[in-house]
PDB file of N, CA and C in Angstrom:
ATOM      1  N   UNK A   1       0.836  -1.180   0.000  1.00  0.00           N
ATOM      2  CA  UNK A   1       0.000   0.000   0.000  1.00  0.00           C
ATOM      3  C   UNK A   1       0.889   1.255   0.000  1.00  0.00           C
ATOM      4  N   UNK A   2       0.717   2.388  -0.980  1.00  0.00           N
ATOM      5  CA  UNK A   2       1.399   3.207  -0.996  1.00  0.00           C
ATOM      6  C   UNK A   2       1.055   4.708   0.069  1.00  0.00           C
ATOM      7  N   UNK A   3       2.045   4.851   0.135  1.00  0.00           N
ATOM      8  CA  UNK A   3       2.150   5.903   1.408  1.00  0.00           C
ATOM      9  C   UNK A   3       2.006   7.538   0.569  1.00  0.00           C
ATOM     10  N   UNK A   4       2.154   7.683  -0.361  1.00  0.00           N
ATOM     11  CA  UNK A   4       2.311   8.694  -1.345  1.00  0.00           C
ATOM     12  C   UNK A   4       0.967   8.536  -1.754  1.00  0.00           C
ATOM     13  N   UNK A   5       0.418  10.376  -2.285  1.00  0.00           N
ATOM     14  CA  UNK A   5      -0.867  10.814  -2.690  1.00  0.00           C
ATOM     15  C   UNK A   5       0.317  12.097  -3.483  1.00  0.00           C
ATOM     16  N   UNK A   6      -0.430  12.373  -4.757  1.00  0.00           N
ATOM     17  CA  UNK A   6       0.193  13.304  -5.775  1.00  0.00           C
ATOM     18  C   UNK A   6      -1.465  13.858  -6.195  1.00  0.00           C
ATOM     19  N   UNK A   7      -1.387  15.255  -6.102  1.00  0.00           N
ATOM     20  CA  UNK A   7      -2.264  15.998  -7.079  1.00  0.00           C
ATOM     21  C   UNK A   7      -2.336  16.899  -7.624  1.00  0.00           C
ATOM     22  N   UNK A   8      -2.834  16.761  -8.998  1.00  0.00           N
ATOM     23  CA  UNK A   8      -2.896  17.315  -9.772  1.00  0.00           C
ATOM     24  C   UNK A   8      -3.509  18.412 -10.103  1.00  0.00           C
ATOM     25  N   UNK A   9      -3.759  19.248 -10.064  1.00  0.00           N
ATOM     26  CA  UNK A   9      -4.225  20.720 -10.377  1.00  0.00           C
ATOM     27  C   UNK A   9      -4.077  21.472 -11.372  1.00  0.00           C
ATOM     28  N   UNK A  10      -5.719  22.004 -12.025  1.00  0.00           N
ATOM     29  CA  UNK A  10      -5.187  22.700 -13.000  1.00  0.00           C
ATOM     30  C   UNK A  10      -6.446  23.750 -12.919  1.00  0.00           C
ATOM     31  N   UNK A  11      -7.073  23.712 -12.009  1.00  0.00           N
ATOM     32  CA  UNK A  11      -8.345  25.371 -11.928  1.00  0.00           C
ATOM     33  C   UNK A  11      -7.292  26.232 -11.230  1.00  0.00           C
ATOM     34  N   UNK A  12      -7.526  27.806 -11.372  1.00  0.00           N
ATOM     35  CA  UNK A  12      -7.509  28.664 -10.898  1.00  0.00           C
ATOM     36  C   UNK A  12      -8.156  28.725  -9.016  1.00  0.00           C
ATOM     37  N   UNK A  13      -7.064  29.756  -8.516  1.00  0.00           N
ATOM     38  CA  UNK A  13      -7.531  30.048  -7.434  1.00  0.00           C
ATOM     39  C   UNK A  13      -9.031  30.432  -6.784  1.00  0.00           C
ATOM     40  N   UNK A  14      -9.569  31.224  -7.584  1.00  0.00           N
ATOM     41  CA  UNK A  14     -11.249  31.643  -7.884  1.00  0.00           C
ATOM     42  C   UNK A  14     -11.910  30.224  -7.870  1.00  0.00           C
ATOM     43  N   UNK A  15     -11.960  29.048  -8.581  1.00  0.00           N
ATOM     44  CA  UNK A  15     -12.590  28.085  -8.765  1.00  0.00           C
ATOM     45  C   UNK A  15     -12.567  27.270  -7.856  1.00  0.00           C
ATOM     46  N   UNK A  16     -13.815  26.918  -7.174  1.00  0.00           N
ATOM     47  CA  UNK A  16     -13.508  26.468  -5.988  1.00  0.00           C
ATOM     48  C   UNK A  16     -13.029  24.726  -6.113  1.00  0.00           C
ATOM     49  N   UNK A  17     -12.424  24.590  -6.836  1.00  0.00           N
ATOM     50  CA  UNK A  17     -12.053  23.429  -6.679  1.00  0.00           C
ATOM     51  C   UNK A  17     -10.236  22.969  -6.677  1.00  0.00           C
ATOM     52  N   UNK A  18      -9.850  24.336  -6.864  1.00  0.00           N
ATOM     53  CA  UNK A  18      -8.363  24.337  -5.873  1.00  0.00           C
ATOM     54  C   UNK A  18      -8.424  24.256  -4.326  1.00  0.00           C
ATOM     55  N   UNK A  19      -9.381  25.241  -3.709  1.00  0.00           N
ATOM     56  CA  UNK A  19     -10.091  25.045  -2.607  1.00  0.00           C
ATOM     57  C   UNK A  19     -10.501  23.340  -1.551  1.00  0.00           C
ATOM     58  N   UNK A  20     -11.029  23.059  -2.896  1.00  0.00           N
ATOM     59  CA  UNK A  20     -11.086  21.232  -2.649  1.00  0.00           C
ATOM     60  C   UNK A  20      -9.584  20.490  -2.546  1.00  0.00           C
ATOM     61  N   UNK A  21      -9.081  21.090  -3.889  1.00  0.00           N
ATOM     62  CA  UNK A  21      -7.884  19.980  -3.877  1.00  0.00           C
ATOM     63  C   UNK A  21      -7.074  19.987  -2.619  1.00  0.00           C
ATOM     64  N   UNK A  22      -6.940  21.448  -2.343  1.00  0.00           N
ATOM     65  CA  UNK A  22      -6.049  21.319  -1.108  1.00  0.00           C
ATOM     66  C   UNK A  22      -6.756  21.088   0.608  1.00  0.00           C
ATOM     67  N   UNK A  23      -7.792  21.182   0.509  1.00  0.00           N
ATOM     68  CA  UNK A  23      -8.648  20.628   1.754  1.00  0.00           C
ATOM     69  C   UNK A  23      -8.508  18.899   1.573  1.00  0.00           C
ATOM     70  N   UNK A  24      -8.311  18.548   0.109  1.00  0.00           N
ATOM     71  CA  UNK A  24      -8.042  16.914   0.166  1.00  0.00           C
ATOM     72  C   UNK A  24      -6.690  16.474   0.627  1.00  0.00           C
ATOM     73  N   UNK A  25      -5.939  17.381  -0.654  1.00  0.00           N
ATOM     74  CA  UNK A  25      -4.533  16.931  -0.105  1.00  0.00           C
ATOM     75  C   UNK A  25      -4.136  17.210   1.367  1.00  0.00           C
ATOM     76  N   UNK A  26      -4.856  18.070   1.971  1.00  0.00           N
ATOM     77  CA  UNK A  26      -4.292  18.523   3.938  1.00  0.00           C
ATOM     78  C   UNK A  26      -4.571  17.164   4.797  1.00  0.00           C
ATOM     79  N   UNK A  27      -5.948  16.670   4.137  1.00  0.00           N
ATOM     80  CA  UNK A  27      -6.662  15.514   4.583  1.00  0.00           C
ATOM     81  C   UNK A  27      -5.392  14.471   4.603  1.00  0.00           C
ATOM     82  N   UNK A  28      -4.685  14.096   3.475  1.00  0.00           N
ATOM     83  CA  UNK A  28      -3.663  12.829   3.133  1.00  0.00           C
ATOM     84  C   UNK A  28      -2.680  13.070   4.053  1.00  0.00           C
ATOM     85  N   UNK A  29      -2.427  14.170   4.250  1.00  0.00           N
ATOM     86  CA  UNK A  29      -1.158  14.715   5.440  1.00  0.00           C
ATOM     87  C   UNK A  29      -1.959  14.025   6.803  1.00  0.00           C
ATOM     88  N   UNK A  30      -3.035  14.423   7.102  1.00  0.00           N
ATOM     89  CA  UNK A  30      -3.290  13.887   8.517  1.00  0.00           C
ATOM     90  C   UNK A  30      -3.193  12.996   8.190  1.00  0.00           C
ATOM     91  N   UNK A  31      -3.628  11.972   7.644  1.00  0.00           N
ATOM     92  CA  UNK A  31      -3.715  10.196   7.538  1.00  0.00           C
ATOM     93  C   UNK A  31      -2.507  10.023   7.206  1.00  0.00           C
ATOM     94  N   UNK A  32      -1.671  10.760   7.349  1.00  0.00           N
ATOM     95  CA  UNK A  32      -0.025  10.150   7.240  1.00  0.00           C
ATOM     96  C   UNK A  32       0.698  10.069   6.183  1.00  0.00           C
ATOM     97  N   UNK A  33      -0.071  10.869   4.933  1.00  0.00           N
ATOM     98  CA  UNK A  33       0.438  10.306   3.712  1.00  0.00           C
ATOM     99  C   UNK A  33       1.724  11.452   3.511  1.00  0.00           C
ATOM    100  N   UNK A  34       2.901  10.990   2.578  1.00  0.00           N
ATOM    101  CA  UNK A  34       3.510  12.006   2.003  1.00  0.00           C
ATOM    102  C   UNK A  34       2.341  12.604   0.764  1.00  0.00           C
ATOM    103  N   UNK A  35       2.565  14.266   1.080  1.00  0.00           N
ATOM    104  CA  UNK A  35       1.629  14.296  -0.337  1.00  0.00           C
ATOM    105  C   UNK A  35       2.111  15.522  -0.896  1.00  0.00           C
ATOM    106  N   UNK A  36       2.511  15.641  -2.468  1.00  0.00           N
ATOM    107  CA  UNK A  36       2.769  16.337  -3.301  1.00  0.00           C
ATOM    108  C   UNK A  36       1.489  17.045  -4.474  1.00  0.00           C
ATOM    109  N   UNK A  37       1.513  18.105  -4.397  1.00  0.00           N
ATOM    110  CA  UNK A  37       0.834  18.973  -5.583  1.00  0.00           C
ATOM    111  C   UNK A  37       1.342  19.615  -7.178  1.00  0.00           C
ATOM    112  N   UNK A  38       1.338  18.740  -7.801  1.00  0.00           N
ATOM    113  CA  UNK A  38       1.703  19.717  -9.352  1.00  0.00           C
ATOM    114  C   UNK A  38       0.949  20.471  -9.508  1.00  0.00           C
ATOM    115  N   UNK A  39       1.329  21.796 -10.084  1.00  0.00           N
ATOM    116  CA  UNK A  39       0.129  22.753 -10.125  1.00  0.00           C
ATOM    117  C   UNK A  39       0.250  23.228 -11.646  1.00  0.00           C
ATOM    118  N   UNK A  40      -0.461  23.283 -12.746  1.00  0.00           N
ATOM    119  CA  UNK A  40      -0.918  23.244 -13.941  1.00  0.00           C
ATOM    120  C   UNK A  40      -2.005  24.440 -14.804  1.00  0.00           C
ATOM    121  N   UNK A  41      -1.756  24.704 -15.602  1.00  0.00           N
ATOM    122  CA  UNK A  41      -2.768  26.456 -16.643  1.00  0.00           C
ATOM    123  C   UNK A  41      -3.118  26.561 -15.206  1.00  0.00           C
ATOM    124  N   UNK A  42      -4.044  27.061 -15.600  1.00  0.00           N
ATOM    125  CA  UNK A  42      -4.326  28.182 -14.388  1.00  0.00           C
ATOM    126  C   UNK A  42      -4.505  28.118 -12.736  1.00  0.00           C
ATOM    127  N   UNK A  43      -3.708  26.706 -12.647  1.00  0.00           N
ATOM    128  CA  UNK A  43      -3.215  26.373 -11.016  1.00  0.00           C
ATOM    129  C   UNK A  43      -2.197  27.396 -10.425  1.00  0.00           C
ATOM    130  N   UNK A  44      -1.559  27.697 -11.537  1.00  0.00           N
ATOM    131  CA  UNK A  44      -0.725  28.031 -10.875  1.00  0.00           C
ATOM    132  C   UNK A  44      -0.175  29.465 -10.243  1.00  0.00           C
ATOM    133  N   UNK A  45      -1.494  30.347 -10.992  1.00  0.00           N
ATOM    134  CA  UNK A  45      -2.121  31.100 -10.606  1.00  0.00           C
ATOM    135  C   UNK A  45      -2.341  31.219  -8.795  1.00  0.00           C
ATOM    136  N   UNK A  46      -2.208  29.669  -8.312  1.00  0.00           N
ATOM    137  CA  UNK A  46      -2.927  29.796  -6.792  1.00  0.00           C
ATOM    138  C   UNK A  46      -1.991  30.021  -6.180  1.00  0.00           C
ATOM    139  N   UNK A  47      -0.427  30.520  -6.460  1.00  0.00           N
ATOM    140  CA  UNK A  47       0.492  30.370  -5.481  1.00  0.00           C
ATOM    141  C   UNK A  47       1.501  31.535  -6.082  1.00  0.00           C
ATOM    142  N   UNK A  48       1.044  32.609  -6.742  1.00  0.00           N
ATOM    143  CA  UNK A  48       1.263  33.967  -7.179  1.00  0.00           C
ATOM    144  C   UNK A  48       1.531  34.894  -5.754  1.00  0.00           C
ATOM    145  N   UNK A  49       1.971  35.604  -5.853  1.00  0.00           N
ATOM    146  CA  UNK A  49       1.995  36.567  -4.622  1.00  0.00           C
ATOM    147  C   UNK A  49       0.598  36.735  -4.691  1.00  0.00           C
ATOM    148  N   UNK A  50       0.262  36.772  -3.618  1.00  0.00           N
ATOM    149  CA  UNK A  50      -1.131  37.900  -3.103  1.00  0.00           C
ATOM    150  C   UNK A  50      -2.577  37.389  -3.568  1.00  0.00           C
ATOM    151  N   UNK A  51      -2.260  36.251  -4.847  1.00  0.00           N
ATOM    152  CA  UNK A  51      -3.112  35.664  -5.648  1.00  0.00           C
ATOM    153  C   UNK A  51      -4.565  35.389  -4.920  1.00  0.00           C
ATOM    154  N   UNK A  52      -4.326  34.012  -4.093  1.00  0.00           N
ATOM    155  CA  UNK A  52      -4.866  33.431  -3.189  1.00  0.00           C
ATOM    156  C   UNK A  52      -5.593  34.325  -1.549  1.00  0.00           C
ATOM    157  N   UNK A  53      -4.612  35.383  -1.277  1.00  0.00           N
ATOM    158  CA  UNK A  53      -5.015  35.925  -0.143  1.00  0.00           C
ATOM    159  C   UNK A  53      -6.032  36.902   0.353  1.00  0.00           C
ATOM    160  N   UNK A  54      -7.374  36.377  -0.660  1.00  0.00           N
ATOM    161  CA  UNK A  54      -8.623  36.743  -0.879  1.00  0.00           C
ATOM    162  C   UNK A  54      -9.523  36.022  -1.137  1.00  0.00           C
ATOM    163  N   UNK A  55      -9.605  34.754  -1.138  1.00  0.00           N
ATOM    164  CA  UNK A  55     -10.231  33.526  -1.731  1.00  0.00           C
ATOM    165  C   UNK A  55     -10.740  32.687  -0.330  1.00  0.00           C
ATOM    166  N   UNK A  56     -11.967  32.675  -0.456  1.00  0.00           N
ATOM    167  CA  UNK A  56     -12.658  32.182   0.675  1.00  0.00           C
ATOM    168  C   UNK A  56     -13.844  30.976  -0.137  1.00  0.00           C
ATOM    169  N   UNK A  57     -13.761  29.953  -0.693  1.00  0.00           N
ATOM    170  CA  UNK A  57     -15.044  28.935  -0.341  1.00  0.00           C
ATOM    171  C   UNK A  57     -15.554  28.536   0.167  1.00  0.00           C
ATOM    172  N   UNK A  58     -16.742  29.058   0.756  1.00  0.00           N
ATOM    173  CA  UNK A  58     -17.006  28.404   2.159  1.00  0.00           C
ATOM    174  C   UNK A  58     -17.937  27.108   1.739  1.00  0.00           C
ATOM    175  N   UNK A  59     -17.720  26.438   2.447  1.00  0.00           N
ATOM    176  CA  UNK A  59     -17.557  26.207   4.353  1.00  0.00           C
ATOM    177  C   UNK A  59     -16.280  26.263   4.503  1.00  0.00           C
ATOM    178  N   UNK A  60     -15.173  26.037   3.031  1.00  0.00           N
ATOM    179  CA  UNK A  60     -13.784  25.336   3.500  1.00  0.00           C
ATOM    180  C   UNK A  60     -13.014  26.552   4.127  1.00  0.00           C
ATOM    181  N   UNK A  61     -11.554  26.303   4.358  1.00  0.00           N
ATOM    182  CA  UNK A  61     -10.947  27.249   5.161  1.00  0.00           C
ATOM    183  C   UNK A  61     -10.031  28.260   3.886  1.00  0.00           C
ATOM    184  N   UNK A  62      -9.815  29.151   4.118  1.00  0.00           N
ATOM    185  CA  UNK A  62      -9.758  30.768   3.185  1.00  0.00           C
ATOM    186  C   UNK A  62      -8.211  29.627   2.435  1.00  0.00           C
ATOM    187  N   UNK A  63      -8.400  29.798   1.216  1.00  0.00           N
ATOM    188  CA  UNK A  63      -7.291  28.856   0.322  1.00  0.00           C
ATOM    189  C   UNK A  63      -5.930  29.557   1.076  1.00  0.00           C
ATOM    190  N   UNK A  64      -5.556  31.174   0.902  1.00  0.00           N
ATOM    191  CA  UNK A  64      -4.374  30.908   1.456  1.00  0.00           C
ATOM    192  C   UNK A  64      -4.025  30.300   2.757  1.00  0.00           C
ATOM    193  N   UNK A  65      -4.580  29.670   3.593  1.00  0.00           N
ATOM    194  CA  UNK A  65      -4.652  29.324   5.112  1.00  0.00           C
ATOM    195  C   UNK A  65      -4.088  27.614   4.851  1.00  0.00           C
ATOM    196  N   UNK A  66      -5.041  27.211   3.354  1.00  0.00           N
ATOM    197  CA  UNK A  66      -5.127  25.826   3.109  1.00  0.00           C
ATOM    198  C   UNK A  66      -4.034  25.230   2.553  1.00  0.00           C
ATOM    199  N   UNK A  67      -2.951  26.632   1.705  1.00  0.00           N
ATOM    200  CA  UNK A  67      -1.802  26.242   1.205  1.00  0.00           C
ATOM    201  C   UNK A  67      -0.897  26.351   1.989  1.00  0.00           C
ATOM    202  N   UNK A  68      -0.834  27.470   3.027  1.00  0.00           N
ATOM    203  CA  UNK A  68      -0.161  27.727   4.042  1.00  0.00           C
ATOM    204  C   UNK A  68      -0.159  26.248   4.984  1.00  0.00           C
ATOM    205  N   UNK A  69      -0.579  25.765   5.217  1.00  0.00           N
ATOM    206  CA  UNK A  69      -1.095  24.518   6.065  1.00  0.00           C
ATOM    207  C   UNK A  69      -0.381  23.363   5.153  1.00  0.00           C
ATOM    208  N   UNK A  70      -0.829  23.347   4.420  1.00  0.00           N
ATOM    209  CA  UNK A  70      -0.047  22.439   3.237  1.00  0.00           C
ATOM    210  C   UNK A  70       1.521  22.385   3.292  1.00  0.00           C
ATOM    211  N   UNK A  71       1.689  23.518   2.761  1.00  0.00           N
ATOM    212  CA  UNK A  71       3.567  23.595   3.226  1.00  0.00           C
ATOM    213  C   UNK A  71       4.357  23.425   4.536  1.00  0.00           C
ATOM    214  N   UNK A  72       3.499  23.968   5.136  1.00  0.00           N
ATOM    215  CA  UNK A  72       3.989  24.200   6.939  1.00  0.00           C
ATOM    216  C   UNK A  72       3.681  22.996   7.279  1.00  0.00           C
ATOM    217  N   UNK A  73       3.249  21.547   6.461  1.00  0.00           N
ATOM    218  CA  UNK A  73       3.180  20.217   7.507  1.00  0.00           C
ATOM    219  C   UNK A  73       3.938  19.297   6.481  1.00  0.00           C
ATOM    220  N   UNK A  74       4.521  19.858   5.660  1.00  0.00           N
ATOM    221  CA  UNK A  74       5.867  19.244   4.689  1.00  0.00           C
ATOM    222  C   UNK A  74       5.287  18.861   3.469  1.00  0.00           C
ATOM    223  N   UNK A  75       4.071  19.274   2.898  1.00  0.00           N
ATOM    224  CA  UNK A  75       3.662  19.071   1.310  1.00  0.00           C
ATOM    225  C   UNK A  75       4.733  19.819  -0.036  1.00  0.00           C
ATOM    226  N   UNK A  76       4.700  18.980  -0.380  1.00  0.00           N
ATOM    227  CA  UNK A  76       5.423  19.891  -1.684  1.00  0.00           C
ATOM    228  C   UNK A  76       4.683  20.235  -2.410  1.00  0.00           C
ATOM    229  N   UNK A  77       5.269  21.726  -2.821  1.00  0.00           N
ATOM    230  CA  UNK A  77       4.138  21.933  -4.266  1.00  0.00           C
ATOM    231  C   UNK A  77       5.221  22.062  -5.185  1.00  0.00           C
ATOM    232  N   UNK A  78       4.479  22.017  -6.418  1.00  0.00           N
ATOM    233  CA  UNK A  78       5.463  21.943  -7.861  1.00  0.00           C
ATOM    234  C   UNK A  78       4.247  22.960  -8.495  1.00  0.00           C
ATOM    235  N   UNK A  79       5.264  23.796  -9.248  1.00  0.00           N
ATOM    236  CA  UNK A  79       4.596  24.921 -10.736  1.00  0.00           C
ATOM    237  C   UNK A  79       5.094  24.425 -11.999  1.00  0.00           C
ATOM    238  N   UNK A  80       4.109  24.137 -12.425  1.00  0.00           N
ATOM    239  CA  UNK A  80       4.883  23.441 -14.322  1.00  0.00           C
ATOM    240  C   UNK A  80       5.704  24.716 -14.900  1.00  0.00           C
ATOM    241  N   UNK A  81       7.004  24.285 -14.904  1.00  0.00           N
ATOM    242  CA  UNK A  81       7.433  25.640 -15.882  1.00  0.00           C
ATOM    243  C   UNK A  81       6.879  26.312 -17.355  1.00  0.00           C
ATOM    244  N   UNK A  82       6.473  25.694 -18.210  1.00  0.00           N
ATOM    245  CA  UNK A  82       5.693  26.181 -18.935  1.00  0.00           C
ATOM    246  C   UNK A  82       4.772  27.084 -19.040  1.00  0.00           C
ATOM    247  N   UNK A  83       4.277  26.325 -18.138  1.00  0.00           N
ATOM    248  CA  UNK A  83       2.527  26.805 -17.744  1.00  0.00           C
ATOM    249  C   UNK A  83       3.188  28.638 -16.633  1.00  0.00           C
ATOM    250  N   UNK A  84       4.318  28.464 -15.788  1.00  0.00           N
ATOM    251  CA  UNK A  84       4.874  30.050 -15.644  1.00  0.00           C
ATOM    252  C   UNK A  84       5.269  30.569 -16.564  1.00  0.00           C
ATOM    253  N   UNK A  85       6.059  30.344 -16.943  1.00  0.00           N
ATOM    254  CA  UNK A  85       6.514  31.155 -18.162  1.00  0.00           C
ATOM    255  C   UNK A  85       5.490  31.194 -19.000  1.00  0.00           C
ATOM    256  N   UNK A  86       4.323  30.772 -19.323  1.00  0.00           N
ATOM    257  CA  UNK A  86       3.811  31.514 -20.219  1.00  0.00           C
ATOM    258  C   UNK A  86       2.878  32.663 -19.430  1.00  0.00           C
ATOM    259  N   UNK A  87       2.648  32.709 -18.025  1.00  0.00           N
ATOM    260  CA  UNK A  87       2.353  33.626 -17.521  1.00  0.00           C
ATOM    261  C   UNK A  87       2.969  34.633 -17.102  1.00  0.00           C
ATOM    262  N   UNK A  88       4.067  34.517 -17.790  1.00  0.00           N
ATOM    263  CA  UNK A  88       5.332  35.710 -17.365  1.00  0.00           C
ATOM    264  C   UNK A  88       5.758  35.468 -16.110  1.00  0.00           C
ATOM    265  N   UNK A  89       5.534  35.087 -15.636  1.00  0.00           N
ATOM    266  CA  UNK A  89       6.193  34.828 -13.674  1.00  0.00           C
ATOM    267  C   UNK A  89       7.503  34.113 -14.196  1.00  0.00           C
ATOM    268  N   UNK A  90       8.363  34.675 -12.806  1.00  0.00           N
ATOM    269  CA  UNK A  90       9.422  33.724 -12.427  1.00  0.00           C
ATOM    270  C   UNK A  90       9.371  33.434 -10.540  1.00  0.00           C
ATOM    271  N   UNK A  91      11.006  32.869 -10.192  1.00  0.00           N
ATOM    272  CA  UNK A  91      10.437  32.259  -9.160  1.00  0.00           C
ATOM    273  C   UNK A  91      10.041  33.400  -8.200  1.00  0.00           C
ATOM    274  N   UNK A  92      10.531  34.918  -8.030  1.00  0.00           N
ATOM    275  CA  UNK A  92       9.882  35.907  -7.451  1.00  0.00           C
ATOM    276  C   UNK A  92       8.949  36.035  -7.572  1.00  0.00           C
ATOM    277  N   UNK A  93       7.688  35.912  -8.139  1.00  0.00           N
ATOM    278  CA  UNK A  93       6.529  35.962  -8.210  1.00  0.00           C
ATOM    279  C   UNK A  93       5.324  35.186  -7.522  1.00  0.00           C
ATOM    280  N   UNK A  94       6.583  33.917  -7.196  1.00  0.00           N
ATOM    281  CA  UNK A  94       5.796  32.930  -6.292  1.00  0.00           C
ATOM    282  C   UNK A  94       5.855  33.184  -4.675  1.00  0.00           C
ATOM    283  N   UNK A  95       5.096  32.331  -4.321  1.00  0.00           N
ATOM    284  CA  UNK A  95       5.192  31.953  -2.281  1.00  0.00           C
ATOM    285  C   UNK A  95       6.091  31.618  -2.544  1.00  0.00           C
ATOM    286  N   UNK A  96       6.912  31.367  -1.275  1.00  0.00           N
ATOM    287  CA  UNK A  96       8.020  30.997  -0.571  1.00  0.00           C
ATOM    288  C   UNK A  96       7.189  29.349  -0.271  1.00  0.00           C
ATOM    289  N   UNK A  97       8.195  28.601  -1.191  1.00  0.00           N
ATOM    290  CA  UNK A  97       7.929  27.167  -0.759  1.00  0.00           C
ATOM    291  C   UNK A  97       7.559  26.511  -2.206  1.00  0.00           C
ATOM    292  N   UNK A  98       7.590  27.023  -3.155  1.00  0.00           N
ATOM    293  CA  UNK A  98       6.741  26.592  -4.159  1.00  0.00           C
ATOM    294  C   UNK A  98       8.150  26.057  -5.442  1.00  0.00           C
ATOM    295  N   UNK A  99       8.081  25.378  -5.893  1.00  0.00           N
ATOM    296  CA  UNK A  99       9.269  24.736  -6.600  1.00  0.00           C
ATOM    297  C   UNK A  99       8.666  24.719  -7.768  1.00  0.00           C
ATOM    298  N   UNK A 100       9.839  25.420  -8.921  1.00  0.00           N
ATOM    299  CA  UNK A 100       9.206  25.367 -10.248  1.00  0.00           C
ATOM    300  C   UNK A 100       9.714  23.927 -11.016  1.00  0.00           C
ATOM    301  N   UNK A 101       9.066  22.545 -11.396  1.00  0.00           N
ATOM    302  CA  UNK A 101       9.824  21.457 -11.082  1.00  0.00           C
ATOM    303  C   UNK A 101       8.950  20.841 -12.360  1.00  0.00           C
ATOM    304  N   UNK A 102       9.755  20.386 -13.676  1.00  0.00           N
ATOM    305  CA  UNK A 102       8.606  19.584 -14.419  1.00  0.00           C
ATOM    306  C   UNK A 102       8.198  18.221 -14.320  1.00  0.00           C
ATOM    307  N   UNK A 103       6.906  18.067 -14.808  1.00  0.00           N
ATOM    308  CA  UNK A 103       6.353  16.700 -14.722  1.00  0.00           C
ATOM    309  C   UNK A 103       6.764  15.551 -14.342  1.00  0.00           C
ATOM    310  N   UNK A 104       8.668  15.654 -14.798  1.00  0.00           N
ATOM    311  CA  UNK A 104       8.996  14.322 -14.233  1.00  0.00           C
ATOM    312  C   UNK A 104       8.806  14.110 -13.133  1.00  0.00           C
ATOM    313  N   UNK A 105       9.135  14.686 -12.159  1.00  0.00           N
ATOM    314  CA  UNK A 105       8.502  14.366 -10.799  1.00  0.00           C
ATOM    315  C   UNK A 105       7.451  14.071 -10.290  1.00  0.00           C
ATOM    316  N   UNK A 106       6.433  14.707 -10.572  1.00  0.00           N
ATOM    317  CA  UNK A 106       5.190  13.572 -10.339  1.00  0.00           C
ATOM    318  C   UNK A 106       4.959  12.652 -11.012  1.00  0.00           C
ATOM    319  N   UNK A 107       5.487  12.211 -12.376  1.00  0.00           N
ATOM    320  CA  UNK A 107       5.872  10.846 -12.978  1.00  0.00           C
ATOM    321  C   UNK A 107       6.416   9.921 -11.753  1.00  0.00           C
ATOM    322  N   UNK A 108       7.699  10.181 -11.480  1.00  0.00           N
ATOM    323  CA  UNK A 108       8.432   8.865 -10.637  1.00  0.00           C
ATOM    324  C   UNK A 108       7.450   9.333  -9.539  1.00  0.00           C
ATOM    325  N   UNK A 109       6.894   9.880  -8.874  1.00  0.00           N
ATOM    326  CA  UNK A 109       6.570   9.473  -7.602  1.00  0.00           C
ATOM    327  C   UNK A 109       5.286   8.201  -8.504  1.00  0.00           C
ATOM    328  N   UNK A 110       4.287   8.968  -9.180  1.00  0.00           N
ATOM    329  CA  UNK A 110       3.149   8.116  -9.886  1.00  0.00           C
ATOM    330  C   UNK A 110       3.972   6.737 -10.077  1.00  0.00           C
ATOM    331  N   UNK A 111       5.080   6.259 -10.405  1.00  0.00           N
ATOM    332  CA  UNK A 111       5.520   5.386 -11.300  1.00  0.00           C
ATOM    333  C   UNK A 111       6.169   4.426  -9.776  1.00  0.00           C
ATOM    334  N   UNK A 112       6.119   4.935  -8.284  1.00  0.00           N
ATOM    335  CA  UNK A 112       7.026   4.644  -7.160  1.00  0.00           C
ATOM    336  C   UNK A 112       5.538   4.042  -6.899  1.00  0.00           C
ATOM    337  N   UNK A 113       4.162   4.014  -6.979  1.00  0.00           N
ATOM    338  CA  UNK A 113       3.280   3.644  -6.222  1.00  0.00           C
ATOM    339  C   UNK A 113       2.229   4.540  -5.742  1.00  0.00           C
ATOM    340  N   UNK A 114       2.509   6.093  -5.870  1.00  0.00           N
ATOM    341  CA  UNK A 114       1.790   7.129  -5.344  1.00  0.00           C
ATOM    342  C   UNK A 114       0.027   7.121  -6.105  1.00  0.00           C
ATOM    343  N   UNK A 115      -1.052   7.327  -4.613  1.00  0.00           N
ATOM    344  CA  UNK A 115      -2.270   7.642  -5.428  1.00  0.00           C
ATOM    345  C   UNK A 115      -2.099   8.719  -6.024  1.00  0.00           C
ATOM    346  N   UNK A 116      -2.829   8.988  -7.124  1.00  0.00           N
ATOM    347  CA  UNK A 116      -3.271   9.963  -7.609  1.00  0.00           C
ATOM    348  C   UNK A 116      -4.393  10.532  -7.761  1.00  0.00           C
ATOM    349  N   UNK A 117      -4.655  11.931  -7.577  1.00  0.00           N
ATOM    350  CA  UNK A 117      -6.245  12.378  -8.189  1.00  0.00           C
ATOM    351  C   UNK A 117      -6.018  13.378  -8.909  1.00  0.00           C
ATOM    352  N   UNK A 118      -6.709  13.946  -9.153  1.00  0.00           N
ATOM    353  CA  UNK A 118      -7.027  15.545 -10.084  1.00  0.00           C
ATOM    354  C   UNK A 118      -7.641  16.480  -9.431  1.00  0.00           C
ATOM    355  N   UNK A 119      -7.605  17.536  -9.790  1.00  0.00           N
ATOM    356  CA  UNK A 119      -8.534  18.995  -9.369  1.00  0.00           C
ATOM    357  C   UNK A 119      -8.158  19.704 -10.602  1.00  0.00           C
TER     358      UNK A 119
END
């Protein structure tokens, strides 16, 4: 049974279903899992300066709180380089914590045993 959860992301911060992804992925952290986020078009948007630090879905908890929480209990996140650079960002533009890292990496973890989902 694999100990690894990887997800995938590709809505925008606004859409509440980055909101989800990372209320899921926080979830895999309590149950013990290692868990990693690729973030994808307009994911990656969620981890922009300032991006996120207005974004409330309720019931869930305000997204920057949810990414903040995410990192601060050892999640990795990954930004597809592409998908920045075509938004003009570099790594100044991001949070502190956010790794601009391509696909291969969530390949080998996927390819080590890791669940996977989407958002």
């Amino acid at each position: 049974m694999s100990e690894e959860l990887v997800v995938l992301m590709s809505h925008g911060p606004t859409d509440e279903r980055a909101s989800v992804g990372f209320t899921v992925v926080n979830g895999g952290l309590t149950a013990g899992l290692n868990a990693s986020v690729f973030l994808t078009a307009d994911a990656v948007d969620i981890v922009r300066n300032g991006a996120a630090d207005h974004v409330h879905a309720h019931p869930m908890d305000p997204l920057k709180d949810l990414v903040a929480d995410f990192l601060s209990r050892g999640g990795t996140l990954w930004a597809c380089p592409p998908c920045v650079k075509a938004r003009g960002y570099g790594q100044q533009d991001l949070i502190a914590g956010v790794e601009i890292v391509g696909a291969s990496a969530l390949h080998e973890r996927i390819k080590a045993g890791a669940a996977a989902l989407s958002f």
